[in-house]
N, C-alpha and C. Protein backbone atom coordinates (compact mmCIF):
# COMPACT_ATOMS: atom_id res chain seq x y z
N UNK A 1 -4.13 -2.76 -6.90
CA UNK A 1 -3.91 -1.33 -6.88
C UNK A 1 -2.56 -1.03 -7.52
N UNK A 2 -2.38 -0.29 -8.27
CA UNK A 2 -1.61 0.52 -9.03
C UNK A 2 -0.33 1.04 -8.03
N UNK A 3 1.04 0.76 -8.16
CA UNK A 3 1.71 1.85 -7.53
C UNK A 3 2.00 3.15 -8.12
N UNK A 4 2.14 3.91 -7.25
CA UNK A 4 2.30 5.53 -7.76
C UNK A 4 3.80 5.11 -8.96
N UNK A 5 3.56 6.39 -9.61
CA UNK A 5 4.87 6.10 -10.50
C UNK A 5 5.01 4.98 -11.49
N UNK A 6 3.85 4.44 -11.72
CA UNK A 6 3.80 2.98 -12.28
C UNK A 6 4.69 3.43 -13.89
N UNK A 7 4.31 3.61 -14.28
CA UNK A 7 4.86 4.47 -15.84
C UNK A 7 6.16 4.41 -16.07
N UNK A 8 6.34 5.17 -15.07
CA UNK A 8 7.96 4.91 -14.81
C UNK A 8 8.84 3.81 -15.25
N UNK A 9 7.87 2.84 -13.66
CA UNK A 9 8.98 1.72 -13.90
C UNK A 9 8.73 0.85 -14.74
N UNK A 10 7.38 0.86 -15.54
CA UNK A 10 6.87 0.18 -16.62
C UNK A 10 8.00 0.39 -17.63
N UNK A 11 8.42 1.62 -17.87
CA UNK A 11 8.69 2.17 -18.93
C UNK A 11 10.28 1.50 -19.16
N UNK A 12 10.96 1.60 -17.64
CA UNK A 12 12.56 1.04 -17.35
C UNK A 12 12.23 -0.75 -17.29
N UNK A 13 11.00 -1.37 -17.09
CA UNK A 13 11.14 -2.80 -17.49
C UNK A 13 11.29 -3.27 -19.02
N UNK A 14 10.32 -2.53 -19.57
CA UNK A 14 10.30 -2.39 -21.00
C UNK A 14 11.72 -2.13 -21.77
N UNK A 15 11.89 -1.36 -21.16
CA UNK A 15 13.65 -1.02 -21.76
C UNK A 15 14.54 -1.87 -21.77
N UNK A 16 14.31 -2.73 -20.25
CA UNK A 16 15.91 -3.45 -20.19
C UNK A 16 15.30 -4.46 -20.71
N UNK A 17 13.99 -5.02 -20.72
CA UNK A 17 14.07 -6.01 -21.52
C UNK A 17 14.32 -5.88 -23.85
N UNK A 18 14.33 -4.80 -23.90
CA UNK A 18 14.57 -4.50 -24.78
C UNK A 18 15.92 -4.84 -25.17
N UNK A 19 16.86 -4.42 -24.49
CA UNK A 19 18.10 -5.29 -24.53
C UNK A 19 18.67 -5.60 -24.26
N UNK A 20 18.21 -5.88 -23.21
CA UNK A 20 18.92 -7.38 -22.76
C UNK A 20 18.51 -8.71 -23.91
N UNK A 21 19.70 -9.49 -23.67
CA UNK A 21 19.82 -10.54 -24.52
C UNK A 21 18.25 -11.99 -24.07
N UNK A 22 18.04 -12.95 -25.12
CA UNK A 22 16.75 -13.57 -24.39
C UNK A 22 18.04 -15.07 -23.75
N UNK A 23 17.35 -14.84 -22.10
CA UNK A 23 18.20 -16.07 -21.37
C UNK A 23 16.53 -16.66 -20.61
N UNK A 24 16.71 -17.92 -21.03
CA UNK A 24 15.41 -18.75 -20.68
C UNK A 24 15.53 -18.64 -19.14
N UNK A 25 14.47 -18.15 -17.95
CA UNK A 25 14.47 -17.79 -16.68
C UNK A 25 14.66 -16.93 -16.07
N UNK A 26 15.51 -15.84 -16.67
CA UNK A 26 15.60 -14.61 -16.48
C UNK A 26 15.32 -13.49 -17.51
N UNK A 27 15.34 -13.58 -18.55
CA UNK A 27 15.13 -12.23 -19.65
C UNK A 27 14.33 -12.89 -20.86
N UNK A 28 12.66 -13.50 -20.35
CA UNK A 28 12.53 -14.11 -21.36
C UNK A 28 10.76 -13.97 -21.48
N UNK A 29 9.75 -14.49 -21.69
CA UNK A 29 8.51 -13.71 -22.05
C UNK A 29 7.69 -13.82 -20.89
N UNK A 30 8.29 -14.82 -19.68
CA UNK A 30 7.91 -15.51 -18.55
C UNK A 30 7.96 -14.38 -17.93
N UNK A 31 8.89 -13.90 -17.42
CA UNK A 31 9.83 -13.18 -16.82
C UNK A 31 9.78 -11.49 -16.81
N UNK A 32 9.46 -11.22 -18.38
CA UNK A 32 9.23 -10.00 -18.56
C UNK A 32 7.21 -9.50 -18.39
N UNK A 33 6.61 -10.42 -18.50
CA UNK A 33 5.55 -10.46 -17.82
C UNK A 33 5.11 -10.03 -16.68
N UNK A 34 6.01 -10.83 -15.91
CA UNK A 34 6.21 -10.67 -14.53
C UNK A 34 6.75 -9.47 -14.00
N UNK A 35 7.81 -8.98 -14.24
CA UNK A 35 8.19 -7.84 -14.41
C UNK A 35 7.12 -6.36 -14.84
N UNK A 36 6.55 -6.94 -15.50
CA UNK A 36 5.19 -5.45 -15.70
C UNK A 36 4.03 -5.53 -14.80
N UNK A 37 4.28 -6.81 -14.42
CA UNK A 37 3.29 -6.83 -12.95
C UNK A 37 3.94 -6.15 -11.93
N UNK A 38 5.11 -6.14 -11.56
CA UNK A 38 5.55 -5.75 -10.54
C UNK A 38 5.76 -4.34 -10.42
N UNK A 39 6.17 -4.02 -11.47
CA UNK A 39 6.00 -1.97 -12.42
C UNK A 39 4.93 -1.33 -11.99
N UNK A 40 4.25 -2.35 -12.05
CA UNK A 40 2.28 -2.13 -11.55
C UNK A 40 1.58 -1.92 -10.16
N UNK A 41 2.42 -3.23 -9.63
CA UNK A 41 1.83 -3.30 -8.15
C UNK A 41 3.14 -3.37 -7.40
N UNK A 42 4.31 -3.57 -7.44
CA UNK A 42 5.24 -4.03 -6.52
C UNK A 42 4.98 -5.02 -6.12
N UNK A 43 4.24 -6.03 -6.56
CA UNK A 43 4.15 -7.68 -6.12
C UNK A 43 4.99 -8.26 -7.69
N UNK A 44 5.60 -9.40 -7.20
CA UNK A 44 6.33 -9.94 -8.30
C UNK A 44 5.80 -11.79 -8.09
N UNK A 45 5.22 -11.72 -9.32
CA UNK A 45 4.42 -13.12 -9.33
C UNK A 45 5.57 -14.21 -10.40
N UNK A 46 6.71 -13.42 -10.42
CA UNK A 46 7.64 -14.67 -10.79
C UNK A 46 8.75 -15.42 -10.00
N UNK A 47 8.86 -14.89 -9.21
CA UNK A 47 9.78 -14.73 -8.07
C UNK A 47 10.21 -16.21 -7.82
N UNK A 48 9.58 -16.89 -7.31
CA UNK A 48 9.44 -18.34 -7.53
C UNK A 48 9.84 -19.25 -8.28
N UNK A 49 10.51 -18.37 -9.20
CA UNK A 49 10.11 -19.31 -10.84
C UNK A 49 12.08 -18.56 -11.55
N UNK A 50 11.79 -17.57 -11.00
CA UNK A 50 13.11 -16.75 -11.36
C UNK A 50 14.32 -17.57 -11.09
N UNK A 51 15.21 -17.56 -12.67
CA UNK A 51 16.16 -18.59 -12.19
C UNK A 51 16.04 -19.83 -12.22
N UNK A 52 14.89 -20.56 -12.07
CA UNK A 52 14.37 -21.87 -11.83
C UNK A 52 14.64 -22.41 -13.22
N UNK A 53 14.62 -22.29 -14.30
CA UNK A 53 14.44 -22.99 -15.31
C UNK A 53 15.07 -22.57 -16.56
N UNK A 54 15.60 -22.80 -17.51
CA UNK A 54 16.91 -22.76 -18.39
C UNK A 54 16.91 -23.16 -19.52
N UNK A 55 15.33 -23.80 -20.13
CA UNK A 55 15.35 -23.66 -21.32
C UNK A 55 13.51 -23.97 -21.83
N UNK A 56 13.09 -24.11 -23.37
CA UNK A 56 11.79 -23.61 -23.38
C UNK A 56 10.86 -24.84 -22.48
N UNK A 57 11.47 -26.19 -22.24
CA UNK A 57 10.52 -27.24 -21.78
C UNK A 57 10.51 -26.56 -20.54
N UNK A 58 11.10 -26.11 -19.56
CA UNK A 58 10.77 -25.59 -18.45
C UNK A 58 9.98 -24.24 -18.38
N UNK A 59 10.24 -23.54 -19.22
CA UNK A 59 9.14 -22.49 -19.02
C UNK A 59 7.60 -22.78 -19.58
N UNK A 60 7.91 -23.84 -20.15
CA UNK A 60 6.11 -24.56 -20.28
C UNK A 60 5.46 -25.36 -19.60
N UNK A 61 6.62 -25.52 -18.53
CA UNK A 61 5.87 -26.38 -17.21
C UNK A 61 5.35 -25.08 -16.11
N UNK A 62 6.02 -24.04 -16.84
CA UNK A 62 5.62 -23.36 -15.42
C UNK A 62 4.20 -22.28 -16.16
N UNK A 63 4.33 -22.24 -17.55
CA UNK A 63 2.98 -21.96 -18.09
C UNK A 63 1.69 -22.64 -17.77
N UNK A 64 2.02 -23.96 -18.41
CA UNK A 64 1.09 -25.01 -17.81
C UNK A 64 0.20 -25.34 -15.97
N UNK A 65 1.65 -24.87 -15.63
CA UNK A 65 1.05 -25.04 -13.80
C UNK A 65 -0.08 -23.58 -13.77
N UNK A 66 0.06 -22.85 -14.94
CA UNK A 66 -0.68 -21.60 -14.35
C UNK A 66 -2.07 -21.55 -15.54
């Protein structure tokens, strides 16, 4: 289910990832994914993962696990 206002915060994830700089685990394609899920529903399916990992071999382990 959709949260009210979704647009919104779709619109302010989209943005900051716009520029913000790309940092592998936090501002990166993993991450900003995750982030439009959460715009969506208020569940955040990276959460777990956030922070966790710091360059591209780690964000393909956590592709891979999924």
């Amino acid at each position: 289910m959709r949260f009210e206002h979704w647009p919104v915060r779709l619109n302010a994830v989209i943005g900051k990832h716009r520029r913000a700089p790309h940092v592998w685990g936090r501002s990166d394609c993993i991450m900003f994914a995750a982030e439009c899920v959460w715009a969506l529903t208020q569940k955040f399916p990276g959460e777990k993962h956030f922070g966790n990992y710091d360059d591209e071999t780690g964000a393909l382990r956590i592709i891979a696990e999924y």
